[in-house]
PDB file of N, CA and C in Angstrom:
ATOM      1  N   UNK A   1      83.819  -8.556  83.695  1.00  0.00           N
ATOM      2  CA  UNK A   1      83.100  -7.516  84.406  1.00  0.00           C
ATOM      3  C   UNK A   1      81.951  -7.025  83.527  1.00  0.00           C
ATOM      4  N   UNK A   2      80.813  -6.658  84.231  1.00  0.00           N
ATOM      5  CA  UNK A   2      79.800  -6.337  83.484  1.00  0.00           C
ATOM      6  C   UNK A   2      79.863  -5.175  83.096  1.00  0.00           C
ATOM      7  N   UNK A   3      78.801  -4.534  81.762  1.00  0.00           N
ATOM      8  CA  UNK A   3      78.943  -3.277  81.310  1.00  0.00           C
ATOM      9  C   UNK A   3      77.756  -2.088  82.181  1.00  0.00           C
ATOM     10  N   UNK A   4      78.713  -0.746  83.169  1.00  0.00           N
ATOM     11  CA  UNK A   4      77.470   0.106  83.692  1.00  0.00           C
ATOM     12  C   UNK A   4      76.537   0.509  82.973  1.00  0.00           C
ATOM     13  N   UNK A   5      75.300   0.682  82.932  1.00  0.00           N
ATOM     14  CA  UNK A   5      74.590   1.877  82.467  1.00  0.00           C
ATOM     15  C   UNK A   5      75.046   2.894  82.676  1.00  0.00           C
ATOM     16  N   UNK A   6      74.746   4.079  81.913  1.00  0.00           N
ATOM     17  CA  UNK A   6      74.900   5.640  82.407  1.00  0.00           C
ATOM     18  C   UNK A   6      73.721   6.397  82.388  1.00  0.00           C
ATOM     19  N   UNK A   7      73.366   6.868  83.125  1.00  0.00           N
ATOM     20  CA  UNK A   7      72.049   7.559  83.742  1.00  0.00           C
ATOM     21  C   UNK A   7      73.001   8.996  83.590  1.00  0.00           C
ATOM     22  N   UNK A   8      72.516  10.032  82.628  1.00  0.00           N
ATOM     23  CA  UNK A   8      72.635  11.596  83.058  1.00  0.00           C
ATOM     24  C   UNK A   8      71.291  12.051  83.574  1.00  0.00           C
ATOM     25  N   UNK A   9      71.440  12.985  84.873  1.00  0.00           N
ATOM     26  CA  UNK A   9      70.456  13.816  85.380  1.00  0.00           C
ATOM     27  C   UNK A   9      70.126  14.529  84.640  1.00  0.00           C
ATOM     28  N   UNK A  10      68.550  15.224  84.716  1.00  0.00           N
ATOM     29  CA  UNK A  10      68.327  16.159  84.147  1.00  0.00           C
ATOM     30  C   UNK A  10      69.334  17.478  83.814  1.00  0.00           C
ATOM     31  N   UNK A  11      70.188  17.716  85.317  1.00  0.00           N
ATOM     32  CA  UNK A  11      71.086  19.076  85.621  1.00  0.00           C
ATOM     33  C   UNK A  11      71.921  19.170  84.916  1.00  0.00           C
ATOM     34  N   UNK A  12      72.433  17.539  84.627  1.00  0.00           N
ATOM     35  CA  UNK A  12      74.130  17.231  83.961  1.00  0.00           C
ATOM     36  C   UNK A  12      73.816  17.832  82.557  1.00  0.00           C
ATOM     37  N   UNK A  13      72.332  17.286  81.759  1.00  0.00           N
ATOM     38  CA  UNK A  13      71.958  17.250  80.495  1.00  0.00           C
ATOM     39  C   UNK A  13      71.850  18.959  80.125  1.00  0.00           C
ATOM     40  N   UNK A  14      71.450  19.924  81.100  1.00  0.00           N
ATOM     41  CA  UNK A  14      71.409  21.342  80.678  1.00  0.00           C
ATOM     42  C   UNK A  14      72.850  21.810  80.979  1.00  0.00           C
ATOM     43  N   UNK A  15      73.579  21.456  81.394  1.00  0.00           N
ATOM     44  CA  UNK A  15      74.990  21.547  82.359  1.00  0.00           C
ATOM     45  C   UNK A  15      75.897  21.366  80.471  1.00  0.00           C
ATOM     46  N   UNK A  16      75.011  20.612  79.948  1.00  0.00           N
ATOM     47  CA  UNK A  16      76.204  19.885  79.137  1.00  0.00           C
ATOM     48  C   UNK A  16      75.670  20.856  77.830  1.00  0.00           C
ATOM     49  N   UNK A  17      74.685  21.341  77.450  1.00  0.00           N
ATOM     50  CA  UNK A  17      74.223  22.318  76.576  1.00  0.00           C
ATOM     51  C   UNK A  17      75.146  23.311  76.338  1.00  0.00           C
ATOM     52  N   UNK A  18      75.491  23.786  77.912  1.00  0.00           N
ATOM     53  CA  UNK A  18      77.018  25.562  77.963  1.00  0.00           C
ATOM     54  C   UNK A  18      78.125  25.072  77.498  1.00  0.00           C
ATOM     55  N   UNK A  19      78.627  23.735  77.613  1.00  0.00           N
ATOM     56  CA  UNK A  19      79.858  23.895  77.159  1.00  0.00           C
ATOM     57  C   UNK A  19      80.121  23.448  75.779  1.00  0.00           C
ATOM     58  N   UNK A  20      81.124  24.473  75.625  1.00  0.00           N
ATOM     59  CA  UNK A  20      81.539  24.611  74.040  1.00  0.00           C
ATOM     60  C   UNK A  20      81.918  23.300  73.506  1.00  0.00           C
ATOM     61  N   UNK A  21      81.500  23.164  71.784  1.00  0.00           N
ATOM     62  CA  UNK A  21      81.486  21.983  70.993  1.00  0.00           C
ATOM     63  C   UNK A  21      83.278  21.350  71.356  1.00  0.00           C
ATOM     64  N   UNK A  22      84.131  22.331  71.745  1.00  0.00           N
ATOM     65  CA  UNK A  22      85.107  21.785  71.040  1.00  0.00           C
ATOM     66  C   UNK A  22      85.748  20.519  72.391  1.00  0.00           C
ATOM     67  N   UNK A  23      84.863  21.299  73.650  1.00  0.00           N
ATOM     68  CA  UNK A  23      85.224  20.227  74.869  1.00  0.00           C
ATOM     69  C   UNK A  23      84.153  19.070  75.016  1.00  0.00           C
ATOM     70  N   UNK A  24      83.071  18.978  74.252  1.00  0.00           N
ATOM     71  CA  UNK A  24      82.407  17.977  74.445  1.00  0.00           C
ATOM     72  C   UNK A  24      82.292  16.608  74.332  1.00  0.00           C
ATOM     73  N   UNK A  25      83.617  16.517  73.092  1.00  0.00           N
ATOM     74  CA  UNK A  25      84.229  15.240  72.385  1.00  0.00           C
ATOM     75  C   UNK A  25      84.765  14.673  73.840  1.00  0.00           C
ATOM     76  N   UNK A  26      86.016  15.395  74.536  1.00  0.00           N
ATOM     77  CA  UNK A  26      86.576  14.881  75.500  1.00  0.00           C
ATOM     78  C   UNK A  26      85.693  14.522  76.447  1.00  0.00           C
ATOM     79  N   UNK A  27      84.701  15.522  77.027  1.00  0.00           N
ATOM     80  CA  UNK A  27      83.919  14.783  78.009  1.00  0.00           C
ATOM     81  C   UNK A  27      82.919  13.483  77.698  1.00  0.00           C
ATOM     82  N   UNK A  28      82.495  13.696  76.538  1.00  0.00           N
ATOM     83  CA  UNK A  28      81.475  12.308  76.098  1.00  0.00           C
ATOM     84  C   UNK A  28      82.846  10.949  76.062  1.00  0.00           C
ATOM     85  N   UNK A  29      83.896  11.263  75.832  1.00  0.00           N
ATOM     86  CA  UNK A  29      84.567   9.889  76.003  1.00  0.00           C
ATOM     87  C   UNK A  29      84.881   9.616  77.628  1.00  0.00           C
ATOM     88  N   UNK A  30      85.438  10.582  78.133  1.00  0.00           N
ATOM     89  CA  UNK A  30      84.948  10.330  79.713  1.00  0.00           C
ATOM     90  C   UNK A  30      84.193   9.330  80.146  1.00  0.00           C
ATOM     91  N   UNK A  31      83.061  10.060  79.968  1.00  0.00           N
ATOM     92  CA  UNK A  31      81.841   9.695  80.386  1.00  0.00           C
ATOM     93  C   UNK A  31      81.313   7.895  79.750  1.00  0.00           C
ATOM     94  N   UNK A  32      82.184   8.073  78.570  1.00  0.00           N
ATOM     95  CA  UNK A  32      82.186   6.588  77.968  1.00  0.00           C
ATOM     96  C   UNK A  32      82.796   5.567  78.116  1.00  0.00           C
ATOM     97  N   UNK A  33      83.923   6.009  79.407  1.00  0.00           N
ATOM     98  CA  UNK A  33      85.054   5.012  79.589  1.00  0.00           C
ATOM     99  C   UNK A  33      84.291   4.294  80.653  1.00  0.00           C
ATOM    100  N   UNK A  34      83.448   5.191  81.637  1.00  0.00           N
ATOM    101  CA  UNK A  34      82.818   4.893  82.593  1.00  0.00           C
ATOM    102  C   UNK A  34      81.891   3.287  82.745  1.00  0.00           C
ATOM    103  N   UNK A  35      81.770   3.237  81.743  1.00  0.00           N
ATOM    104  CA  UNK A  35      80.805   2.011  81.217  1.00  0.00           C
ATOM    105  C   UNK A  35      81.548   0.495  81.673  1.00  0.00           C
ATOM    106  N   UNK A  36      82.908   1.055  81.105  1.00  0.00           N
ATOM    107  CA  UNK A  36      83.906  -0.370  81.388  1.00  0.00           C
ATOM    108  C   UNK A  36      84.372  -0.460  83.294  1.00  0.00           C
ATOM    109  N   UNK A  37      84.672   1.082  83.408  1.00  0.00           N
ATOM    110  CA  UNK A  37      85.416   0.830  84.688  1.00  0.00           C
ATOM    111  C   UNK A  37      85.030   2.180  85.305  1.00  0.00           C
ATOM    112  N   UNK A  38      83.988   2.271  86.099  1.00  0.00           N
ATOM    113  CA  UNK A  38      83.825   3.474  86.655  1.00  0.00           C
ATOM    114  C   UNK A  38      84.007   4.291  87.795  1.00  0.00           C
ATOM    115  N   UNK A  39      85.170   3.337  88.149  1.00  0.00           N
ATOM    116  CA  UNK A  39      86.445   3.541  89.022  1.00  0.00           C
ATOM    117  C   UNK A  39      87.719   3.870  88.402  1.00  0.00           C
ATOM    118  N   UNK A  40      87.905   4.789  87.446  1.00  0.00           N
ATOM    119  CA  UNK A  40      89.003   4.740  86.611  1.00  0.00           C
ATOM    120  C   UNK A  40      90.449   5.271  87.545  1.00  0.00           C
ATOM    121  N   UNK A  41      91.414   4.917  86.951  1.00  0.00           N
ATOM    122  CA  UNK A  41      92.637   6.003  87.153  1.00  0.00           C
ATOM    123  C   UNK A  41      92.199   6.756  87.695  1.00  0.00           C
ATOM    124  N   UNK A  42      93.106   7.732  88.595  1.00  0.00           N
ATOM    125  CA  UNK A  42      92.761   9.378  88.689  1.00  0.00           C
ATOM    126  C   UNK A  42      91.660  10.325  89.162  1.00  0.00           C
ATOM    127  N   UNK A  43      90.510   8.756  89.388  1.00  0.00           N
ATOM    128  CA  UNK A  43      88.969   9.412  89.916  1.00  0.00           C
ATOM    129  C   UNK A  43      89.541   9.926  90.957  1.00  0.00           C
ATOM    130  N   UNK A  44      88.708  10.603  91.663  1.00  0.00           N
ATOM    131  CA  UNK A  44      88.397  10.619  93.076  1.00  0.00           C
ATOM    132  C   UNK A  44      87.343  10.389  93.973  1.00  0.00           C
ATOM    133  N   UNK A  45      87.153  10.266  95.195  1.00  0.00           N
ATOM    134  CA  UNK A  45      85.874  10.217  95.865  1.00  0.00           C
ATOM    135  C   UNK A  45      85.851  11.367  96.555  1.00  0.00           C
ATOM    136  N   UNK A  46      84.819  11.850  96.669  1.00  0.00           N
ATOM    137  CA  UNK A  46      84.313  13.008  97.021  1.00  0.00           C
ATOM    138  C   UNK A  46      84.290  12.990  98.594  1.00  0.00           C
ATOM    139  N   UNK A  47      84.489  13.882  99.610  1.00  0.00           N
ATOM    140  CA  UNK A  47      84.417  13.371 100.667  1.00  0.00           C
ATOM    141  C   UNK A  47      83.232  13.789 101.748  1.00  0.00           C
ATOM    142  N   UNK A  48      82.537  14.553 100.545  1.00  0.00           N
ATOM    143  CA  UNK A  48      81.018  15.291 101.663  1.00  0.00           C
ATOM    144  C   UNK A  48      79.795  13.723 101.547  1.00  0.00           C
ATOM    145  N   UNK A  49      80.170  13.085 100.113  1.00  0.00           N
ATOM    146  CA  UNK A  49      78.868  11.955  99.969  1.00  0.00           C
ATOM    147  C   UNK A  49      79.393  10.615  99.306  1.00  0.00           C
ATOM    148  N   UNK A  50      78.728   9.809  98.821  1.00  0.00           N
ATOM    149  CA  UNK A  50      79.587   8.693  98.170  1.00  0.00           C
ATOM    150  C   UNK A  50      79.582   8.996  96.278  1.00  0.00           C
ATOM    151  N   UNK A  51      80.350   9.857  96.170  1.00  0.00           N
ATOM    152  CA  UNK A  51      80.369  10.439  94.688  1.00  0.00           C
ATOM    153  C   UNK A  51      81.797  10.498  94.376  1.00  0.00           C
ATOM    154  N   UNK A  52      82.326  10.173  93.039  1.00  0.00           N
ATOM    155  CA  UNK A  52      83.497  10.707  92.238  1.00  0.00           C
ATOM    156  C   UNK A  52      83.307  11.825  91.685  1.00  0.00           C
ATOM    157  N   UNK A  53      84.803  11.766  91.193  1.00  0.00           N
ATOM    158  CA  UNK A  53      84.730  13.133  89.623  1.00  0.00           C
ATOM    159  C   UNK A  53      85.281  12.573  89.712  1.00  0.00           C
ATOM    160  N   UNK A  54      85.356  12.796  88.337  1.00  0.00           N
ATOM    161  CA  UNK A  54      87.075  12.368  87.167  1.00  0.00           C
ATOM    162  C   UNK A  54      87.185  14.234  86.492  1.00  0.00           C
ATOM    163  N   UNK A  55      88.304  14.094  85.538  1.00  0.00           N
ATOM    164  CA  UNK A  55      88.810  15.249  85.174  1.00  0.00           C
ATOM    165  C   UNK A  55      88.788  15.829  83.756  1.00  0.00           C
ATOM    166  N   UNK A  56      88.317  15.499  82.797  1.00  0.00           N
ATOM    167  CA  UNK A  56      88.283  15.891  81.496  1.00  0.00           C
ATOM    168  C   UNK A  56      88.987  17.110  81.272  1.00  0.00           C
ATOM    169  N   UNK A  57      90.096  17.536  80.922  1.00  0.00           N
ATOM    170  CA  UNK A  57      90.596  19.156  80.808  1.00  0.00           C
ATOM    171  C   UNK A  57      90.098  20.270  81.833  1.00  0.00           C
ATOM    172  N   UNK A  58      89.513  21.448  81.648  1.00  0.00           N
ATOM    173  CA  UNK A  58      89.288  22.329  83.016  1.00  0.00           C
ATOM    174  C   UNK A  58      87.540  21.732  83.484  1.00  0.00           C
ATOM    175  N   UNK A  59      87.451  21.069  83.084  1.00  0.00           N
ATOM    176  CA  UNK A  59      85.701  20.434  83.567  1.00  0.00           C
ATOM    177  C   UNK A  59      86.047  19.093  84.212  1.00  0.00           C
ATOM    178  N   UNK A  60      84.520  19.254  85.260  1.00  0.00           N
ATOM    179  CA  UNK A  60      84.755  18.190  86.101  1.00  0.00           C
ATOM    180  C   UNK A  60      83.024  17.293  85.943  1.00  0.00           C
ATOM    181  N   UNK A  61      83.649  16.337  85.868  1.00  0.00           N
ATOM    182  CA  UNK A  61      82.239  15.514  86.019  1.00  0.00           C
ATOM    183  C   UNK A  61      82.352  14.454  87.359  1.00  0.00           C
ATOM    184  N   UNK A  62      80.786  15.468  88.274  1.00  0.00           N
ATOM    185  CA  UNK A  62      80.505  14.545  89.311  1.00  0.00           C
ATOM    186  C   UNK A  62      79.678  13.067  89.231  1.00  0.00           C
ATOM    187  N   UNK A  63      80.127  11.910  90.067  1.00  0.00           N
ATOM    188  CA  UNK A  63      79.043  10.971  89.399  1.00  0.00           C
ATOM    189  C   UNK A  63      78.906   9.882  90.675  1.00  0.00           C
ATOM    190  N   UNK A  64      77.660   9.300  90.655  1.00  0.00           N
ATOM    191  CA  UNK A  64      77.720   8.063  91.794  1.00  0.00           C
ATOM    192  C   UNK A  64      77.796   6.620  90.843  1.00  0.00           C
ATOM    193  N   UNK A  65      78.092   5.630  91.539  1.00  0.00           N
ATOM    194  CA  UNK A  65      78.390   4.246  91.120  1.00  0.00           C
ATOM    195  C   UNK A  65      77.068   3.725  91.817  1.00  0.00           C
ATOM    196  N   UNK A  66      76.572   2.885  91.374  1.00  0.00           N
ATOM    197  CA  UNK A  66      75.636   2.051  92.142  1.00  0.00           C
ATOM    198  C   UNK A  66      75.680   0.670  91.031  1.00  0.00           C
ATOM    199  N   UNK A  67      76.436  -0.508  92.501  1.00  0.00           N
ATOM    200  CA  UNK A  67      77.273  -1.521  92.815  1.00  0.00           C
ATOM    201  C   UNK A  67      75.825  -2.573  91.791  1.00  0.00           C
ATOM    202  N   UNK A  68      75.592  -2.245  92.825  1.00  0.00           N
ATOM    203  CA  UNK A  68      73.922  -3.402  93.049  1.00  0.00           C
ATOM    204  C   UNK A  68      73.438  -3.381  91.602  1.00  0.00           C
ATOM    205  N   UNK A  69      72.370  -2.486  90.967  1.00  0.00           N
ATOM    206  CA  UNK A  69      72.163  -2.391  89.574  1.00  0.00           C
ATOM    207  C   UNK A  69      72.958  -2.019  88.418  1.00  0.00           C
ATOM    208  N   UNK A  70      74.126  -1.396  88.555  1.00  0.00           N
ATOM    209  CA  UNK A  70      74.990  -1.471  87.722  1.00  0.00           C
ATOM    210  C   UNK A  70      74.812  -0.415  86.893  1.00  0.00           C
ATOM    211  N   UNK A  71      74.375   0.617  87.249  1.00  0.00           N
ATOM    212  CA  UNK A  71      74.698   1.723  86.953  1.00  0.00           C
ATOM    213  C   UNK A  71      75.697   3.168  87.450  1.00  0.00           C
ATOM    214  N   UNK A  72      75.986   3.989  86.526  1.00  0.00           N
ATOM    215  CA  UNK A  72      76.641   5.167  87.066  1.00  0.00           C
ATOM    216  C   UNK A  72      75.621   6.514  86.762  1.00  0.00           C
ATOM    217  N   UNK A  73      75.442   6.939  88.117  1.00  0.00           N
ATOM    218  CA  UNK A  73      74.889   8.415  87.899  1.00  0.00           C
ATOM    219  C   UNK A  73      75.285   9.460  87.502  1.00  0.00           C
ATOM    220  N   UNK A  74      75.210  10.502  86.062  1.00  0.00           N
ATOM    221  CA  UNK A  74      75.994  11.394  86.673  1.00  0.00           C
ATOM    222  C   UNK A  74      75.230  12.672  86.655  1.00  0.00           C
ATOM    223  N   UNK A  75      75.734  13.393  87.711  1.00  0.00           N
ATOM    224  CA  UNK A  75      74.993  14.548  88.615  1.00  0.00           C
ATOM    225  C   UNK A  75      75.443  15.838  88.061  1.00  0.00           C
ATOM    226  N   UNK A  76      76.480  16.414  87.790  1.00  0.00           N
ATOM    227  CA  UNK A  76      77.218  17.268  87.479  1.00  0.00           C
ATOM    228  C   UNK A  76      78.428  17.081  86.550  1.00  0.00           C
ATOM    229  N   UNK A  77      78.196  18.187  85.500  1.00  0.00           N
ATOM    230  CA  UNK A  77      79.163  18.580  84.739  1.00  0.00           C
ATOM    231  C   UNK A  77      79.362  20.058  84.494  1.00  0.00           C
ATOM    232  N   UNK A  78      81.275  20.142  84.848  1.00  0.00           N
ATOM    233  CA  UNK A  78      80.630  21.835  84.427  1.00  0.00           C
ATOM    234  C   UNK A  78      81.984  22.379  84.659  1.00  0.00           C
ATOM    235  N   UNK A  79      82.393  23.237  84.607  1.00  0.00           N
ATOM    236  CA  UNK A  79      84.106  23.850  84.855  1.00  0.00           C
ATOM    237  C   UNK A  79      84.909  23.775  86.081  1.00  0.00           C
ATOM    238  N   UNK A  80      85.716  23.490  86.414  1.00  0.00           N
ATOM    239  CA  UNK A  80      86.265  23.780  87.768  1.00  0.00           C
ATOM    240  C   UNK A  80      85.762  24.570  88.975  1.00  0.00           C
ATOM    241  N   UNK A  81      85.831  25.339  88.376  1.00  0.00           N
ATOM    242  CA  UNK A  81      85.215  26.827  89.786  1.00  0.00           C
ATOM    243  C   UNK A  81      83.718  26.660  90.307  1.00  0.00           C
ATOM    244  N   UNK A  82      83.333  26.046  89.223  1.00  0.00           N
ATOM    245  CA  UNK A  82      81.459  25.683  89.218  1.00  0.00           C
ATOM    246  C   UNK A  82      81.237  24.471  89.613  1.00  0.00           C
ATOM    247  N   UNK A  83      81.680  23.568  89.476  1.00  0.00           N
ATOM    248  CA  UNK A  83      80.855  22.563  90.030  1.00  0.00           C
ATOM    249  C   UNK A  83      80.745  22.169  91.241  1.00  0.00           C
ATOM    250  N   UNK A  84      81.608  22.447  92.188  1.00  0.00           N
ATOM    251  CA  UNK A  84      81.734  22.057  93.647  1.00  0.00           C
ATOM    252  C   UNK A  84      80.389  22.500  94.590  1.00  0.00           C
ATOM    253  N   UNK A  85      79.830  24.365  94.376  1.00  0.00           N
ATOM    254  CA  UNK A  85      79.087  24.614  94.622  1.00  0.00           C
ATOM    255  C   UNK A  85      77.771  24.086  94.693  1.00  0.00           C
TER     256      UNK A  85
END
């Protein structure tokens, strides 16, 4: 299987500035597993658009797959209560 790109949005990249050093380790490996399989375990699909999250501790990172070029988008990162909005 080939390796995704990861594309962060501008939003994800200021999104990812607030949260504290000590959760960032966990989400950057997240976000790094994505590369191999970005359909992991435990994702989900979102059911308003064609988007996942996965779960890193109380933060959620939203993200799209795109099949064709082989990348993963990701759109949102940010705490539970916040990101859905």
């Amino acid at each position: 299987m080939a390796e995704y790109k990861i594309l962060l949005k501008r939003t994800a990249v200021k999104e990812l500035e607030k949260v504290p050093q000590i959760d960032l380790q966990r989400i950057f490996k997240r976000i790094e597993t994505l590369k191999e399989n970005p359909r992991p375990q435990g994702c989900e699909k979102l059911s308003a658009r064609e988007r996942y999250r996965i779960r890193p501790g109380n933060y959620r990172i939203v993200y799209a797959v795109r099949d064709v070029d082989g990348c993963v988008h990701v759109f949102k990162i940010g705490q539970r209560r916040d990101v859905y909005q």
